[in-house]
C-alpha atoms as a PDB file:
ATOM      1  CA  UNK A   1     -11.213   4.220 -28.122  1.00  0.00           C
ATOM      2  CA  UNK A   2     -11.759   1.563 -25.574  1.00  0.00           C
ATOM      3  CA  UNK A   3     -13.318  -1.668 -26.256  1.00  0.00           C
ATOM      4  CA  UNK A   4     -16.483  -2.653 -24.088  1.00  0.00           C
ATOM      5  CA  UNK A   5     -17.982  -6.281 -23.307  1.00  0.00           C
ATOM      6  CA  UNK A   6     -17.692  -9.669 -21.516  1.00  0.00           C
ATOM      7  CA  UNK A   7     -14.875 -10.793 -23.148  1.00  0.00           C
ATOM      8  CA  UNK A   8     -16.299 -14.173 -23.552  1.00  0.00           C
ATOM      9  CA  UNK A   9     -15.552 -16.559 -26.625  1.00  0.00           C
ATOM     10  CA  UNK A  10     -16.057 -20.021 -27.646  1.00  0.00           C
ATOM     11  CA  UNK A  11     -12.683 -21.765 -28.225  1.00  0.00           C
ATOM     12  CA  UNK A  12     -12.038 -24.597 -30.670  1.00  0.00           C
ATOM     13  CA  UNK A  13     -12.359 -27.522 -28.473  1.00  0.00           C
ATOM     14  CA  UNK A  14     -15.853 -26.097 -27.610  1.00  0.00           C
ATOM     15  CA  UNK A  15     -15.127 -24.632 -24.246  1.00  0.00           C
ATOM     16  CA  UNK A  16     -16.069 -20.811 -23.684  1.00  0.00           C
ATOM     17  CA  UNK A  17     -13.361 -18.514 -22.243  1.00  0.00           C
ATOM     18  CA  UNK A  18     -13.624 -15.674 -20.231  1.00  0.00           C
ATOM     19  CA  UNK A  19     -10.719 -13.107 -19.531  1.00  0.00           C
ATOM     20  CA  UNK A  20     -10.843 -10.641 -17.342  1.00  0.00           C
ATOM     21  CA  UNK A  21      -8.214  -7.789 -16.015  1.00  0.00           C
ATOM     22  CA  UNK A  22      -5.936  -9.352 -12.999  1.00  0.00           C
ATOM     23  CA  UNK A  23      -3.994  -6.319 -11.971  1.00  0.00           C
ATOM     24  CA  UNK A  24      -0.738  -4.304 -13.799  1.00  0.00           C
ATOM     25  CA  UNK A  25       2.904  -5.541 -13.914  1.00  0.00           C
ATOM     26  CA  UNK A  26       5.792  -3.302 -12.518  1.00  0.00           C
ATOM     27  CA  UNK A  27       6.714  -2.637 -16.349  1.00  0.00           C
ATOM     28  CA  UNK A  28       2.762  -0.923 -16.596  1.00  0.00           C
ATOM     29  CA  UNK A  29       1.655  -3.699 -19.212  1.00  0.00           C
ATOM     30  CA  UNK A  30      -1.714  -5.284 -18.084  1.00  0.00           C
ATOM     31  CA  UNK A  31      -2.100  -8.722 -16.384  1.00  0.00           C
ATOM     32  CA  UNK A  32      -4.914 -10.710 -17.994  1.00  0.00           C
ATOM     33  CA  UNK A  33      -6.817 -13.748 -16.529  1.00  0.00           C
ATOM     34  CA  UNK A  34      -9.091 -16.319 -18.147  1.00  0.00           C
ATOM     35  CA  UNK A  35     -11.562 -18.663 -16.324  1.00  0.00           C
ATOM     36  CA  UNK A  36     -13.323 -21.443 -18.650  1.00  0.00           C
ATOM     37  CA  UNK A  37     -16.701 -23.521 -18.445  1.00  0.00           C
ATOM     38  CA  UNK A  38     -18.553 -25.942 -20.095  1.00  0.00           C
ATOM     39  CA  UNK A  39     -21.615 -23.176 -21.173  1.00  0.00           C
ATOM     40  CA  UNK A  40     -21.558 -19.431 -21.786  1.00  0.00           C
ATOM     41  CA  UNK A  41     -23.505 -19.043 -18.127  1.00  0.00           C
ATOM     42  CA  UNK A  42     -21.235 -20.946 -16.334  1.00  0.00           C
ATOM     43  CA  UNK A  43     -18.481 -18.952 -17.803  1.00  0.00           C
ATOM     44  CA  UNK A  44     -19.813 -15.882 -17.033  1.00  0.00           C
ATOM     45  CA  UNK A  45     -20.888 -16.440 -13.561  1.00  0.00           C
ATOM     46  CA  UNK A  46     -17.348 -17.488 -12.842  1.00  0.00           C
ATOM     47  CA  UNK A  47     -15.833 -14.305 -14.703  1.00  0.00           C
ATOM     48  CA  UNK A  48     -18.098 -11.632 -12.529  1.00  0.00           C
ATOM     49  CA  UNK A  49     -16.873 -14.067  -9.232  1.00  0.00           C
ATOM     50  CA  UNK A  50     -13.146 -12.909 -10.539  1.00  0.00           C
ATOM     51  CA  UNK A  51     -13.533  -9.562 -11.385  1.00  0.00           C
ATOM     52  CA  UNK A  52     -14.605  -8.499  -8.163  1.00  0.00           C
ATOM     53  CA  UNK A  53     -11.516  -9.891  -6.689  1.00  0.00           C
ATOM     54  CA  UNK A  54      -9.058  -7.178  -5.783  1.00  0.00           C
ATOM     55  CA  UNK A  55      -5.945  -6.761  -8.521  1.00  0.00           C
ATOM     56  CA  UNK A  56      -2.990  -8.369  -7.712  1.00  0.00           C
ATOM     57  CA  UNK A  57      -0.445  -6.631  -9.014  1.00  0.00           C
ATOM     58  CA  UNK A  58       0.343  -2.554  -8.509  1.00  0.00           C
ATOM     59  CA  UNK A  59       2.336  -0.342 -11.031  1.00  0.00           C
ATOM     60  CA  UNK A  60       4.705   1.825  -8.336  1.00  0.00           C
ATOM     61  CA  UNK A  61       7.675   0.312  -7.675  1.00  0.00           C
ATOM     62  CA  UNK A  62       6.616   0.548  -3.818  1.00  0.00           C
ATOM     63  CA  UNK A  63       7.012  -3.005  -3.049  1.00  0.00           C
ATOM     64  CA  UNK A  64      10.345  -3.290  -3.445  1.00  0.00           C
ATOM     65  CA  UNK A  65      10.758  -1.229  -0.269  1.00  0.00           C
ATOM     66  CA  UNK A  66      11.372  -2.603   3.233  1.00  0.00           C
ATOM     67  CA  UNK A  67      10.309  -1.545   5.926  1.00  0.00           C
ATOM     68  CA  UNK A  68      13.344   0.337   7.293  1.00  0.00           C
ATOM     69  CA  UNK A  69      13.297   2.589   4.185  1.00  0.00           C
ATOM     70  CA  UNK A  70       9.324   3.413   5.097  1.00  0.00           C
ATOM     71  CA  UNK A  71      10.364   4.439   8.826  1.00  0.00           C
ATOM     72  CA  UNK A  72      13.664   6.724   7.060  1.00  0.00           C
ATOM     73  CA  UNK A  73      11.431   8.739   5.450  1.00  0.00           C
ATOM     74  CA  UNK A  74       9.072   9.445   8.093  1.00  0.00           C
ATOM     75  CA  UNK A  75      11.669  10.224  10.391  1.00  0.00           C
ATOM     76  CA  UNK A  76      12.712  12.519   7.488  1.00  0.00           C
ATOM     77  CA  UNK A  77       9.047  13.959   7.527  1.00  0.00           C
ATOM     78  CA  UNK A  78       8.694  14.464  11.070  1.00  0.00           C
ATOM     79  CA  UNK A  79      12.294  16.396  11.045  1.00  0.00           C
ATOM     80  CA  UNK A  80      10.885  18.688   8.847  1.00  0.00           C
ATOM     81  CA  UNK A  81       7.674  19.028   9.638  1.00  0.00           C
ATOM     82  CA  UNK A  82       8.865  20.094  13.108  1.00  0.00           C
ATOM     83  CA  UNK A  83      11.114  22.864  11.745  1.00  0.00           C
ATOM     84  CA  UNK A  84       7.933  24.566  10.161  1.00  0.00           C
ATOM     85  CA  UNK A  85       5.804  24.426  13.385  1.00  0.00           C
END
């Protein structure tokens, strides 16, 4: 069952932290991020500002491809997508 919430706490040293989800690692494990303030507002005004921020990381190996390896297989494509037409 998934957990649901803000994901806000008060710390120790009496600042509130906020994590939110960043994006997923290569390996598929989950890339957290945590944004602090001085009050639970200010904390959560800067966690929504985050979370709409597009995730940085992907899970497909895909970007480990160049360029040249993109245009091989759509030559490959277009080879055999003219054979069928």
């Amino acid at each position: 069952m998934s957990r649901k919430g803000e994901n806000i706490y008060k710390r120790k040293d009496g600042r509130w932290e906020g994590r939110y989800k960043k994006g997923v690692a290569a390996n598929g494990r989950t890339i957290y991020g945590s944004c602090y303030g001085k009050t639970y507002r200010e904390t959560k005004e800067k966690l929504e500002k985050y979370r709409q921020m597009p995730p940085t990381g992907t899970k497909s190996s895909d970007r480990s491809k160049r360029f040249s390896d993109y245009c091989d297989e759509w030559l490959l494509f277009r080879q055999t997508d003219r054979g069928h037409a």
